[in-house]
C-alpha atoms as a PDB file:
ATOM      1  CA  UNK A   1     161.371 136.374 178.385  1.00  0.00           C
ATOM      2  CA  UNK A   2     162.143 133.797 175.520  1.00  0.00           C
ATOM      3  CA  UNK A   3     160.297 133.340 172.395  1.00  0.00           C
ATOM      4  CA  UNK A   4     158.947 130.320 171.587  1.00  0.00           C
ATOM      5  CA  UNK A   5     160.463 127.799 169.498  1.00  0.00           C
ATOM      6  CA  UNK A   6     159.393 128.186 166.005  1.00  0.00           C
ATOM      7  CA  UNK A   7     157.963 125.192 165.529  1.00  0.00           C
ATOM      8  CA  UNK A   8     155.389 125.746 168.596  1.00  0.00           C
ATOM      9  CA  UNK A   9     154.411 129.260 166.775  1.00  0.00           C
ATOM     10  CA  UNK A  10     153.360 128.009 163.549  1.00  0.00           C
ATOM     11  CA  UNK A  11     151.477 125.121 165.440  1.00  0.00           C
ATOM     12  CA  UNK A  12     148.454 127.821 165.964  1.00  0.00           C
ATOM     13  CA  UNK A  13     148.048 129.078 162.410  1.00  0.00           C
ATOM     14  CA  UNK A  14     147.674 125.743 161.017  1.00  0.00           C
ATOM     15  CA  UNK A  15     145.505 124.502 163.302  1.00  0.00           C
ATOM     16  CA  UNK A  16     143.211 127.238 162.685  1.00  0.00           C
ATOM     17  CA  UNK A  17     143.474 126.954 159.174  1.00  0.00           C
ATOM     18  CA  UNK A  18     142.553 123.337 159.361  1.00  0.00           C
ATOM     19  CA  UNK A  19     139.225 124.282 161.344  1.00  0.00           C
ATOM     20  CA  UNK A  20     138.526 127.162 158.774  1.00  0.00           C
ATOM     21  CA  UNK A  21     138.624 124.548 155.637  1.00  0.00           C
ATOM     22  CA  UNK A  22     136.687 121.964 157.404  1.00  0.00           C
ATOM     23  CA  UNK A  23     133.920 124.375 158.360  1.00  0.00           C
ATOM     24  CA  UNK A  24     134.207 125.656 154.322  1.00  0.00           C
ATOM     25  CA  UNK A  25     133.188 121.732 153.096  1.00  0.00           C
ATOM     26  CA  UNK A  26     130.626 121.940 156.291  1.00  0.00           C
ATOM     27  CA  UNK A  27     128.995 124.578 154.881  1.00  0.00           C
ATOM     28  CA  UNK A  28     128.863 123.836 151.394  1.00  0.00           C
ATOM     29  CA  UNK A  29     127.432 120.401 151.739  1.00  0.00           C
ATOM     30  CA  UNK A  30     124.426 121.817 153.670  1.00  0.00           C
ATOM     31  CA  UNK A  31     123.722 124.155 150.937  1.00  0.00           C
ATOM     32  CA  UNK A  32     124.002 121.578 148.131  1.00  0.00           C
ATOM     33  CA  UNK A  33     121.697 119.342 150.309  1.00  0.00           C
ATOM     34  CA  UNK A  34     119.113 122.087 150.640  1.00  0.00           C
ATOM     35  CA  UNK A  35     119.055 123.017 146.989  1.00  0.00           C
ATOM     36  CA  UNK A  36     118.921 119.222 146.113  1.00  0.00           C
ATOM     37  CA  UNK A  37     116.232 119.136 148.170  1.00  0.00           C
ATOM     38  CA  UNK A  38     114.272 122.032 146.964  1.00  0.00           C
ATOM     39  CA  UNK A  39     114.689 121.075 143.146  1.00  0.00           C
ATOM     40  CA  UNK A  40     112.884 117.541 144.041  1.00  0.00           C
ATOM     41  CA  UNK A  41     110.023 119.662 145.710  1.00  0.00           C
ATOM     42  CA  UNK A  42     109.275 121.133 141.818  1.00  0.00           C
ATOM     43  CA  UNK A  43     109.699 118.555 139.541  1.00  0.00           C
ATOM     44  CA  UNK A  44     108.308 121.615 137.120  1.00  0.00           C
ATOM     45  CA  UNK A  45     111.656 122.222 136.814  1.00  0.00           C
ATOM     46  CA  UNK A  46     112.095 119.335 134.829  1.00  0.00           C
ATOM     47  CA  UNK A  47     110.998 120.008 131.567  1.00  0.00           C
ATOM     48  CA  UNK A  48     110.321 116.441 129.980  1.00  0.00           C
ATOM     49  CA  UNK A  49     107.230 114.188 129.823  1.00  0.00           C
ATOM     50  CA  UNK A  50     106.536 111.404 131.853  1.00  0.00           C
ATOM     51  CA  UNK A  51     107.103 107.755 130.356  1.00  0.00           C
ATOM     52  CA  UNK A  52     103.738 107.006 132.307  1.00  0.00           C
ATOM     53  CA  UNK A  53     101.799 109.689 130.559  1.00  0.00           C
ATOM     54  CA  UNK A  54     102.764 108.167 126.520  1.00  0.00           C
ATOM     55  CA  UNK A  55     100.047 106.336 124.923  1.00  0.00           C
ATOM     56  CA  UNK A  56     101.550 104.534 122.411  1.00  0.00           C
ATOM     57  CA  UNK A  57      98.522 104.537 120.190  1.00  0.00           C
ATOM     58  CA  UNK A  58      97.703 107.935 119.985  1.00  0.00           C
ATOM     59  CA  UNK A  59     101.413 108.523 119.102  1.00  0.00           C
ATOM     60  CA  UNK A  60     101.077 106.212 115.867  1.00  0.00           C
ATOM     61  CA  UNK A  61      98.132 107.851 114.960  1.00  0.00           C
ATOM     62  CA  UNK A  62      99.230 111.095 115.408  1.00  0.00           C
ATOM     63  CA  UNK A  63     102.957 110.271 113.803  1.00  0.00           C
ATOM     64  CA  UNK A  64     100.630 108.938 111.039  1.00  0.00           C
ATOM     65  CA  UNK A  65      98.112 111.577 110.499  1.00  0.00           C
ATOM     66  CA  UNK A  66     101.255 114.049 110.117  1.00  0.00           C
ATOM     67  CA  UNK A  67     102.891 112.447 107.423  1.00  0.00           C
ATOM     68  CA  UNK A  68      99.734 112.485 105.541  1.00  0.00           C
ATOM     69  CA  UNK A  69      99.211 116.168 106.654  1.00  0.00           C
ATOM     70  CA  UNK A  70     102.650 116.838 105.094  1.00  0.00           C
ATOM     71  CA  UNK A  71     101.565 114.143 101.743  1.00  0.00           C
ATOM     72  CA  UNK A  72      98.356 116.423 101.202  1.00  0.00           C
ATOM     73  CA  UNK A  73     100.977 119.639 101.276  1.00  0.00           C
ATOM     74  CA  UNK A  74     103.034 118.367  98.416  1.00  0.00           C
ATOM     75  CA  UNK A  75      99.124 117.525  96.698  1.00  0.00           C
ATOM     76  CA  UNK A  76      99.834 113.578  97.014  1.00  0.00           C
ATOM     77  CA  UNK A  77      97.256 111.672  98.638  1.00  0.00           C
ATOM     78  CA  UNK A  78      97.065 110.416 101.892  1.00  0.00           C
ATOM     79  CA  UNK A  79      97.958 106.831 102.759  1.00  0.00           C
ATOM     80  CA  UNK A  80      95.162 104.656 104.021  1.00  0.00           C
ATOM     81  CA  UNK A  81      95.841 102.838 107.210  1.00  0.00           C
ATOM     82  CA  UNK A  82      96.336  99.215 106.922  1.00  0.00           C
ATOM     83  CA  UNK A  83      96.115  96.451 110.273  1.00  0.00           C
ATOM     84  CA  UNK A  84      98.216  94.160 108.754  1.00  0.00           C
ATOM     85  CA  UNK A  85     101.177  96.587 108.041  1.00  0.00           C
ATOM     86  CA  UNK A  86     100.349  98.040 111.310  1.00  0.00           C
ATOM     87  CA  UNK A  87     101.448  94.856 112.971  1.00  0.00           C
ATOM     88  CA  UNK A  88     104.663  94.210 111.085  1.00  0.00           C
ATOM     89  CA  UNK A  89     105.515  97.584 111.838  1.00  0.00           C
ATOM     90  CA  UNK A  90     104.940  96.967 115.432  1.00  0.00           C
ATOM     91  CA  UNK A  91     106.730  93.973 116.331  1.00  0.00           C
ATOM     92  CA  UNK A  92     109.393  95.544 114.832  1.00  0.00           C
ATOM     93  CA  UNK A  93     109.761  98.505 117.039  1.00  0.00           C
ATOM     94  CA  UNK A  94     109.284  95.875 119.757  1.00  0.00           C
ATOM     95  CA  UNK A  95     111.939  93.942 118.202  1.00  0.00           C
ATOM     96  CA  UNK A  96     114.462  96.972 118.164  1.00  0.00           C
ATOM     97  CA  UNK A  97     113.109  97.606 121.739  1.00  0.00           C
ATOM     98  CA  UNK A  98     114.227  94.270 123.323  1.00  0.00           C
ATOM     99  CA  UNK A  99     117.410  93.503 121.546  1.00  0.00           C
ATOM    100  CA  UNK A 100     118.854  97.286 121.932  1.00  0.00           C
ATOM    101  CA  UNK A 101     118.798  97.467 118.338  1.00  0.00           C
ATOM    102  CA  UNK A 102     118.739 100.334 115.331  1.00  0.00           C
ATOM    103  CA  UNK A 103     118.109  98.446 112.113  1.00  0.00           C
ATOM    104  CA  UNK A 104     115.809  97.074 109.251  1.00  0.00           C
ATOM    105  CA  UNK A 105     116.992  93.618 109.993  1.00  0.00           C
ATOM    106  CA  UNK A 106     116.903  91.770 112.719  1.00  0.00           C
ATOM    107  CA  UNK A 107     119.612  88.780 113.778  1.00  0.00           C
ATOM    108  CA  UNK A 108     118.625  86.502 111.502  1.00  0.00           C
ATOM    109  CA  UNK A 109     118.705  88.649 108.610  1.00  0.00           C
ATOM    110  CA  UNK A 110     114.726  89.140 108.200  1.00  0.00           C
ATOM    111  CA  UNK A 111     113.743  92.721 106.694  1.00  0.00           C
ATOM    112  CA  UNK A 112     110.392  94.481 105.796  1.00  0.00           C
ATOM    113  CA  UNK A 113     109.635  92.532 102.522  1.00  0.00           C
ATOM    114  CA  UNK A 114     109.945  89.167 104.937  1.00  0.00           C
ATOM    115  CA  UNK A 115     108.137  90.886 107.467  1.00  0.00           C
ATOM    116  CA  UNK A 116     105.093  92.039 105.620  1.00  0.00           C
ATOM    117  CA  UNK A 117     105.057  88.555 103.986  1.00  0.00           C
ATOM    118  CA  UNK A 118     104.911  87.170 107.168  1.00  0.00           C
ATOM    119  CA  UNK A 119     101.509  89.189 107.391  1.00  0.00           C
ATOM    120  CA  UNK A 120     100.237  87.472 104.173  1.00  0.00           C
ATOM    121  CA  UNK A 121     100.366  90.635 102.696  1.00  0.00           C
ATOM    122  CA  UNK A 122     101.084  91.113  98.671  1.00  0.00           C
ATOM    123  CA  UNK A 123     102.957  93.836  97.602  1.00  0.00           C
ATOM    124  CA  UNK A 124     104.450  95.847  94.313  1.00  0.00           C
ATOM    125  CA  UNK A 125     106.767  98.326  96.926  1.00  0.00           C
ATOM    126  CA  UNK A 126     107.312  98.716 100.117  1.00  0.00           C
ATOM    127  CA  UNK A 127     109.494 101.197 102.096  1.00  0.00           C
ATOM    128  CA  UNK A 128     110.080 101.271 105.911  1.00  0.00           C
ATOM    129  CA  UNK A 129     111.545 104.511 107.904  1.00  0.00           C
ATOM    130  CA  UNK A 130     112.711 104.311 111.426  1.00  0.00           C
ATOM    131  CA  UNK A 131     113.231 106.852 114.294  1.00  0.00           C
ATOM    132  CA  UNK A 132     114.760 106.193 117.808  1.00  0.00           C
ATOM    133  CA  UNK A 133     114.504 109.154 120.301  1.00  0.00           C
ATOM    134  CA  UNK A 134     114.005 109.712 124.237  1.00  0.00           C
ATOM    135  CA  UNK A 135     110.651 109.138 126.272  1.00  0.00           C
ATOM    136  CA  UNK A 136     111.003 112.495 127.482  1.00  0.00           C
ATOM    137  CA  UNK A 137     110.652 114.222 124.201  1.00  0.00           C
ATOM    138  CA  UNK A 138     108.278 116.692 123.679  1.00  0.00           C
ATOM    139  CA  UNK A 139     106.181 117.016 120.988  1.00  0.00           C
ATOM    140  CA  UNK A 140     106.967 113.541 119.536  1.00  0.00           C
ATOM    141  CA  UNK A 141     105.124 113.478 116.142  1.00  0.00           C
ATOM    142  CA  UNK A 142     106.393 116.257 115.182  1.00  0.00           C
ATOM    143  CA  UNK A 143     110.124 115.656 115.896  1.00  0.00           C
ATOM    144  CA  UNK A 144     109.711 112.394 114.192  1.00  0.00           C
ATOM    145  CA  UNK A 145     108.010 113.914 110.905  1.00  0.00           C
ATOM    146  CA  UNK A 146     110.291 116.577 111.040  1.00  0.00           C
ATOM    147  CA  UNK A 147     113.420 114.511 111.857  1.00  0.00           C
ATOM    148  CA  UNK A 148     112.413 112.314 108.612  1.00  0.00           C
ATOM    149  CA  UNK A 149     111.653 115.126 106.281  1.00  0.00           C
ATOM    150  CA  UNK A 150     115.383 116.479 107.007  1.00  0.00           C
ATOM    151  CA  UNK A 151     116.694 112.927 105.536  1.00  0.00           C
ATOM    152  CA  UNK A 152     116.933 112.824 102.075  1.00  0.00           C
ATOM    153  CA  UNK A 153     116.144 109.739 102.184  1.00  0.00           C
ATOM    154  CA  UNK A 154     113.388 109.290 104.363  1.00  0.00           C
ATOM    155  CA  UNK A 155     111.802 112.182 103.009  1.00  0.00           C
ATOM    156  CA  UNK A 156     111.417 110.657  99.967  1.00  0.00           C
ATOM    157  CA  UNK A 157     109.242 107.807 101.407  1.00  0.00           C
ATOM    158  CA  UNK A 158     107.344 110.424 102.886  1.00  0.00           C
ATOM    159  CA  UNK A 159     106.798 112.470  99.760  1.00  0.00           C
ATOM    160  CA  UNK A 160     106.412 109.982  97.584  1.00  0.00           C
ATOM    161  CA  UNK A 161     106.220 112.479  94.275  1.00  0.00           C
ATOM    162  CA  UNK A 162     105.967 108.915  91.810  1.00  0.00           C
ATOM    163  CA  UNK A 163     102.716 108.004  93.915  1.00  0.00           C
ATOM    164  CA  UNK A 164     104.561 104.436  94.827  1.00  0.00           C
ATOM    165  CA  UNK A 165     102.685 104.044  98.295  1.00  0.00           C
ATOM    166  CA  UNK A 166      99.236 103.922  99.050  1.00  0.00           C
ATOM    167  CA  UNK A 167      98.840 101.964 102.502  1.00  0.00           C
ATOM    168  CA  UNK A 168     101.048 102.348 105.455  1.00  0.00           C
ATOM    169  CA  UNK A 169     101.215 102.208 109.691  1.00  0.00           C
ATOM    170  CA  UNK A 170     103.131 103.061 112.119  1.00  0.00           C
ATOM    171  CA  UNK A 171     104.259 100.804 115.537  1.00  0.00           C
ATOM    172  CA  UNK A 172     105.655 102.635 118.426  1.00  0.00           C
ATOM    173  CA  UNK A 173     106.861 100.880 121.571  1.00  0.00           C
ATOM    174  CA  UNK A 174     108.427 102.807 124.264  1.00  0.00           C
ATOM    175  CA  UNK A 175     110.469 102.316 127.739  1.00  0.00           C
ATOM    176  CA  UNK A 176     110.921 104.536 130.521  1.00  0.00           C
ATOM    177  CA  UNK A 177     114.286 105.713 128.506  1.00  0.00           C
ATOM    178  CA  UNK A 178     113.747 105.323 125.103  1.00  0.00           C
ATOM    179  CA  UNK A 179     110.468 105.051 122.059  1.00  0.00           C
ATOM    180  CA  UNK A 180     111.401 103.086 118.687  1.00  0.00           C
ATOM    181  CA  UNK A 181     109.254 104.060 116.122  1.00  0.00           C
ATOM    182  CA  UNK A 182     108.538 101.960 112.800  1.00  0.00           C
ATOM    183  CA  UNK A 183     106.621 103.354 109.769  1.00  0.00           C
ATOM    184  CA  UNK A 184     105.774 101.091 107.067  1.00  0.00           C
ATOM    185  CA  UNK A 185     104.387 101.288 103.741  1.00  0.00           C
ATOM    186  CA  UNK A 186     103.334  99.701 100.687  1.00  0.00           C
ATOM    187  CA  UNK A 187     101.283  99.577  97.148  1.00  0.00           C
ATOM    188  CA  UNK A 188      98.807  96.871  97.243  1.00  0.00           C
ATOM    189  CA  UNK A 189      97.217  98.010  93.779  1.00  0.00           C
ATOM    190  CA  UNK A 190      97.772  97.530  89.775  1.00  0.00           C
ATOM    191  CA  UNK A 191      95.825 100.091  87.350  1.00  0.00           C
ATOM    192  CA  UNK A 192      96.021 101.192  83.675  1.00  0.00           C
ATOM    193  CA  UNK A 193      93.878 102.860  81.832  1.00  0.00           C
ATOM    194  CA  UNK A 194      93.856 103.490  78.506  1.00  0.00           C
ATOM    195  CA  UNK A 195      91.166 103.808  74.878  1.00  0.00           C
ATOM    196  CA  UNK A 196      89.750 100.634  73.223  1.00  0.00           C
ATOM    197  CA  UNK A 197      89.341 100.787  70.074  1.00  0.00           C
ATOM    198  CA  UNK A 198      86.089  99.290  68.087  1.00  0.00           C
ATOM    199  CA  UNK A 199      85.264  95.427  68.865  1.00  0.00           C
ATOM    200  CA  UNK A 200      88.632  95.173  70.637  1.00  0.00           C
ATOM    201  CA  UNK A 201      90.220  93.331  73.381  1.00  0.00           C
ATOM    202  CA  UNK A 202      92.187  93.721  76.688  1.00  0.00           C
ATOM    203  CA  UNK A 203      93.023  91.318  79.137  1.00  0.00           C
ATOM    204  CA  UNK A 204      94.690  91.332  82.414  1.00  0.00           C
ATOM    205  CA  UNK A 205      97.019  88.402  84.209  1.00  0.00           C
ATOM    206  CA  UNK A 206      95.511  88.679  88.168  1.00  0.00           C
ATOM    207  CA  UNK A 207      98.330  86.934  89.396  1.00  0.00           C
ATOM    208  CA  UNK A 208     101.203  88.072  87.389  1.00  0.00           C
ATOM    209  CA  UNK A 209     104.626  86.480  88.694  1.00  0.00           C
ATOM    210  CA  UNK A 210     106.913  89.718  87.083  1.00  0.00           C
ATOM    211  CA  UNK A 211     105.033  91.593  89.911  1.00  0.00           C
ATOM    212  CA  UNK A 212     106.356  89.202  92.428  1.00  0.00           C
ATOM    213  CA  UNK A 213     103.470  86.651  92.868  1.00  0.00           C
ATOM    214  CA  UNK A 214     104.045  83.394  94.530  1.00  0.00           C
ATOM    215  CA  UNK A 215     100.842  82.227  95.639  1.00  0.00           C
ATOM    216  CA  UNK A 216      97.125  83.081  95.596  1.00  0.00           C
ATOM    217  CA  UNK A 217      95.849  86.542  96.895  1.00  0.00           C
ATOM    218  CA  UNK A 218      92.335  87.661  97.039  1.00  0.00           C
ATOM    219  CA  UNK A 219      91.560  91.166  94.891  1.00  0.00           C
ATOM    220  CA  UNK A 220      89.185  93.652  94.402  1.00  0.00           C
ATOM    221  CA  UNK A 221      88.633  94.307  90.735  1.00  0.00           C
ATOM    222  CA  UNK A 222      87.392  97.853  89.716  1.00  0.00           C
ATOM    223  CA  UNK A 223      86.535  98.073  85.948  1.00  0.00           C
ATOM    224  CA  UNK A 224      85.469 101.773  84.788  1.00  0.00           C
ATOM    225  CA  UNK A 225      84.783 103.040  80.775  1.00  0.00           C
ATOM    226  CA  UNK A 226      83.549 105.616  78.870  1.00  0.00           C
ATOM    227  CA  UNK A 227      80.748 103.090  77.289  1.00  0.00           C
ATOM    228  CA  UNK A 228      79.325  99.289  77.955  1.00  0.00           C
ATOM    229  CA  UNK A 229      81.869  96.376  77.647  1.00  0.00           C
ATOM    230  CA  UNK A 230      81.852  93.076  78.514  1.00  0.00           C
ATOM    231  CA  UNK A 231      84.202  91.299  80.672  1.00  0.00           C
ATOM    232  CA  UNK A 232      84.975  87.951  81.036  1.00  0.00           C
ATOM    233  CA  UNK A 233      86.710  86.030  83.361  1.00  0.00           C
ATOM    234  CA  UNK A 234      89.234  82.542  82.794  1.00  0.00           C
ATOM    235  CA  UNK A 235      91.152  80.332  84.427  1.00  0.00           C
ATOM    236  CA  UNK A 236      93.709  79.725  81.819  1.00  0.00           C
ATOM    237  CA  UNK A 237      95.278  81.341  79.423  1.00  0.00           C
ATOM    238  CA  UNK A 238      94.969  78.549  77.046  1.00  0.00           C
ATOM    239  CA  UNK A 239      91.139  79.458  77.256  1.00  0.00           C
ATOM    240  CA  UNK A 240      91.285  82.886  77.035  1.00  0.00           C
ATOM    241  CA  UNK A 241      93.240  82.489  73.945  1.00  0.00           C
ATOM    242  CA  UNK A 242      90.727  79.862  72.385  1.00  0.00           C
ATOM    243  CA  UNK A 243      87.745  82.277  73.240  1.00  0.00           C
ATOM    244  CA  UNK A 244      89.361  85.112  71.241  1.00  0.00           C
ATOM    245  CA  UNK A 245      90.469  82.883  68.348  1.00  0.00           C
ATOM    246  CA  UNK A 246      87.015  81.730  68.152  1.00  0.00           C
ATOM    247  CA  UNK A 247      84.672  84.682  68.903  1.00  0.00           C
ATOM    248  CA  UNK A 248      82.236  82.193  70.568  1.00  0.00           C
ATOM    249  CA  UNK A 249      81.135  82.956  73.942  1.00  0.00           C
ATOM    250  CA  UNK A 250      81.777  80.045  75.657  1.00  0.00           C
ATOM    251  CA  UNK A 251      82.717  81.531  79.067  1.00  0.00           C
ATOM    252  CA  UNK A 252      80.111  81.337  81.785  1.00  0.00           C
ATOM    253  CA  UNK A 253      81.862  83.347  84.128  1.00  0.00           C
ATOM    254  CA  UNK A 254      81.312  86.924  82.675  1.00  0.00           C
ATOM    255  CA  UNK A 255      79.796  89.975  83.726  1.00  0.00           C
ATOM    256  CA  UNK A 256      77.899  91.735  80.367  1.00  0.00           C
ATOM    257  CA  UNK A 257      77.417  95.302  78.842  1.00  0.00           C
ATOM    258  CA  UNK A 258      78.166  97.439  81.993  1.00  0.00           C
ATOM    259  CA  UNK A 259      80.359 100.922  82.153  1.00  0.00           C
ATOM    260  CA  UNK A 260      80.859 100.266  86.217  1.00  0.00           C
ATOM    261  CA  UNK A 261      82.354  96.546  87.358  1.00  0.00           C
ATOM    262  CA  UNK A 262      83.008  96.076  91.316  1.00  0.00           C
ATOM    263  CA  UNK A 263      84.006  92.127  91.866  1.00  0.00           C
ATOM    264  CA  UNK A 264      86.403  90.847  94.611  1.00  0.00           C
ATOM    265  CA  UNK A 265      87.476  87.076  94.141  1.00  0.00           C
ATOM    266  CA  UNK A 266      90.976  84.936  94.467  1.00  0.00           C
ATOM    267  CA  UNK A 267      94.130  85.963  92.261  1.00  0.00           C
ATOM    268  CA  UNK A 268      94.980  82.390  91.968  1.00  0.00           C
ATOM    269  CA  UNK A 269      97.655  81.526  89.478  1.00  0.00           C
ATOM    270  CA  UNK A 270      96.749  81.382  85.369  1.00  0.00           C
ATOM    271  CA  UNK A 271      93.537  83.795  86.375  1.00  0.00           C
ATOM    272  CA  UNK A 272      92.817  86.249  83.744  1.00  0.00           C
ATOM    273  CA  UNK A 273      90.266  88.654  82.920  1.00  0.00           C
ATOM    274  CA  UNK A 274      89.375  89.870  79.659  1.00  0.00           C
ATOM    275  CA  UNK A 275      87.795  93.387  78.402  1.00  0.00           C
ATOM    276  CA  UNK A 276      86.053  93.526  75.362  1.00  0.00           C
ATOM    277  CA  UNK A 277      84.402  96.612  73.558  1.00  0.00           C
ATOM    278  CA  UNK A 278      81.506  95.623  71.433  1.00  0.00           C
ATOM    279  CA  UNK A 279      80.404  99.430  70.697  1.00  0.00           C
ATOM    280  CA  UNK A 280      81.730 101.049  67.286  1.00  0.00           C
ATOM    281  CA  UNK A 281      83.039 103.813  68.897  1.00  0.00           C
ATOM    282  CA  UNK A 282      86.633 104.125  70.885  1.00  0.00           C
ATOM    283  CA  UNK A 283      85.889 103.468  74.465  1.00  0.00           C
ATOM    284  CA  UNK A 284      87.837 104.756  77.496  1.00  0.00           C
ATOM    285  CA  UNK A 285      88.375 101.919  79.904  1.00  0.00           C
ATOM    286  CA  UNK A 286      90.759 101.785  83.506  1.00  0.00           C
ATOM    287  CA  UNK A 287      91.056  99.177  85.721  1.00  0.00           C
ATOM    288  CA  UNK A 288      92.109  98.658  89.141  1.00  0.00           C
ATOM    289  CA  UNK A 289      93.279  95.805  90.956  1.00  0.00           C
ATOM    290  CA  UNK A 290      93.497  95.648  94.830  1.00  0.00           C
ATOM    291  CA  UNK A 291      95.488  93.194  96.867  1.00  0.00           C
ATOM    292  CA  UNK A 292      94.908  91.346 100.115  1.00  0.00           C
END
């Protein structure tokens, strides 16, 4: 009997090889379909949070509340929440949101001083730290404090160890991908304190253009000492001057013999106030100033 011709034997092997490999890729996309399909039955397997679940303002509170929870570690005092910052800082993490964007400017070259100005806010210092991580993170505050603290600089903001800041906020807008997160903050206050000696004098410019003054501002004036003074308020130096050249109390606008002063009125430009110890004893005396 003859054999075969070789090309008719090897016709069998291939052809069975053939069916063995498809039935290989057969199989193995059924089993990635079933496993693909088991995984979606338990999204617990999933270990990220749910864009829908964020609430934006608990996260700047919280955010907020730890950096003054890491302030009051390092024995500085908390920063006091203030609306106006609060909004700057917002529509600037909606800003960064929109246009895709990392940075302290935007397009047209605007930063936080422009920004909080924009707020009709008055300033000595103001600092701004930024933070851009998934939706999906756990355990945002934290990462965001923590993230900051590892910064040199961004840690300094938060730890503040010259006592620069005493008002800040924090904006935080997220998208089903991504949260920007902007915290601002700023000094809105001038103190001194200091003796007075004997039948002395102090006085204090309320709008003082070396601290950066360009228009009116409202403030809250705190005056504090040891024993009674008088203070007097002008609206020109040019009459502040004459009243101490003279001695004569020709001021109407005064508040007399009082250890405790609490007055809130505009900073409008040439406004002074003056401090005068009539006791014959040194007197302790500090003031503070509050902005906006």
């Amino acid at each position: 009997m003859e054999k075969p011709p070789k090309k008719v034997r090897y016709v069998f092997p291939i052809i069975l090889i053939l069916v063995f490999v498809s039935l290989l890729f057969l199989l193995r996309s059924f089993v990635t379909k079933f496993f693909l399909i088991q995984t979606s039955k338990n999204p617990a397997l999933i270990n990220t949070s749910k864009f829908s679940d964020l609430d934006e303002s608990s996260l700047e509170r919280e955010i907020f509340n730890e950096i003054n929870r890491k302030r009051l570690e390092l024995e500085n005092t908390p920063l006091e929440w203030d609306e106006r910052i609060y909004q700057a800082a917002k529509a600037h993490s909606l800003y960064l949101q929109t246009h895709k964007a990392f940075s302290h400017q935007n397009v047209e070259g605007a930063n936080l001083t422009d920004r909080l100005r924009n707020e009709d806010l008055f300033f000595i210092v103001a600092a701004e730290n930024l933070f851009m991580l998934n939706a999906g993170t756990e355990n945002i505050p934290d990462l965001v404090v923590e993230g900051w603290m590892k910064s040199p600089g961004h840690r300094w903001v938060i730890v503040d160890r010259d006592h620069f800041y005493t008002h800040g906020a924090v904006g935080v807008t997220c998208n089903k991908s991504s949260c920007y997160v902007t915290f601002n903050c700023a000094d809105f206050i001038v103190s001194k304190n200091g003796k007075l000696r004997p039948h002395h004098y102090v006085y204090v410019n309320l709008n003082d253009e070396s601290l950066g003054f360009q228009e009116s501002y409202p403030v809250n004036i705190k005056i504090k000492s040891s024993s009674p003074v008088d203070t007097y308020f002008f609206d020109s130096f040019s009459k502040m001057n004459d009243f101490i050249k003279t001695g004569s109390d020709i001021s109407d606008d005064k508040i007399m013999n009082t250890t405790n002063i609490s007055d809130r009125r505009e900073a409008e430009k040439d406004s002074y106030i003056l401090i005068k110890n009539n006791s014959d004893s040194i007197t302790d005396v500090s003031y503070e100033l509050i902005y906006n």
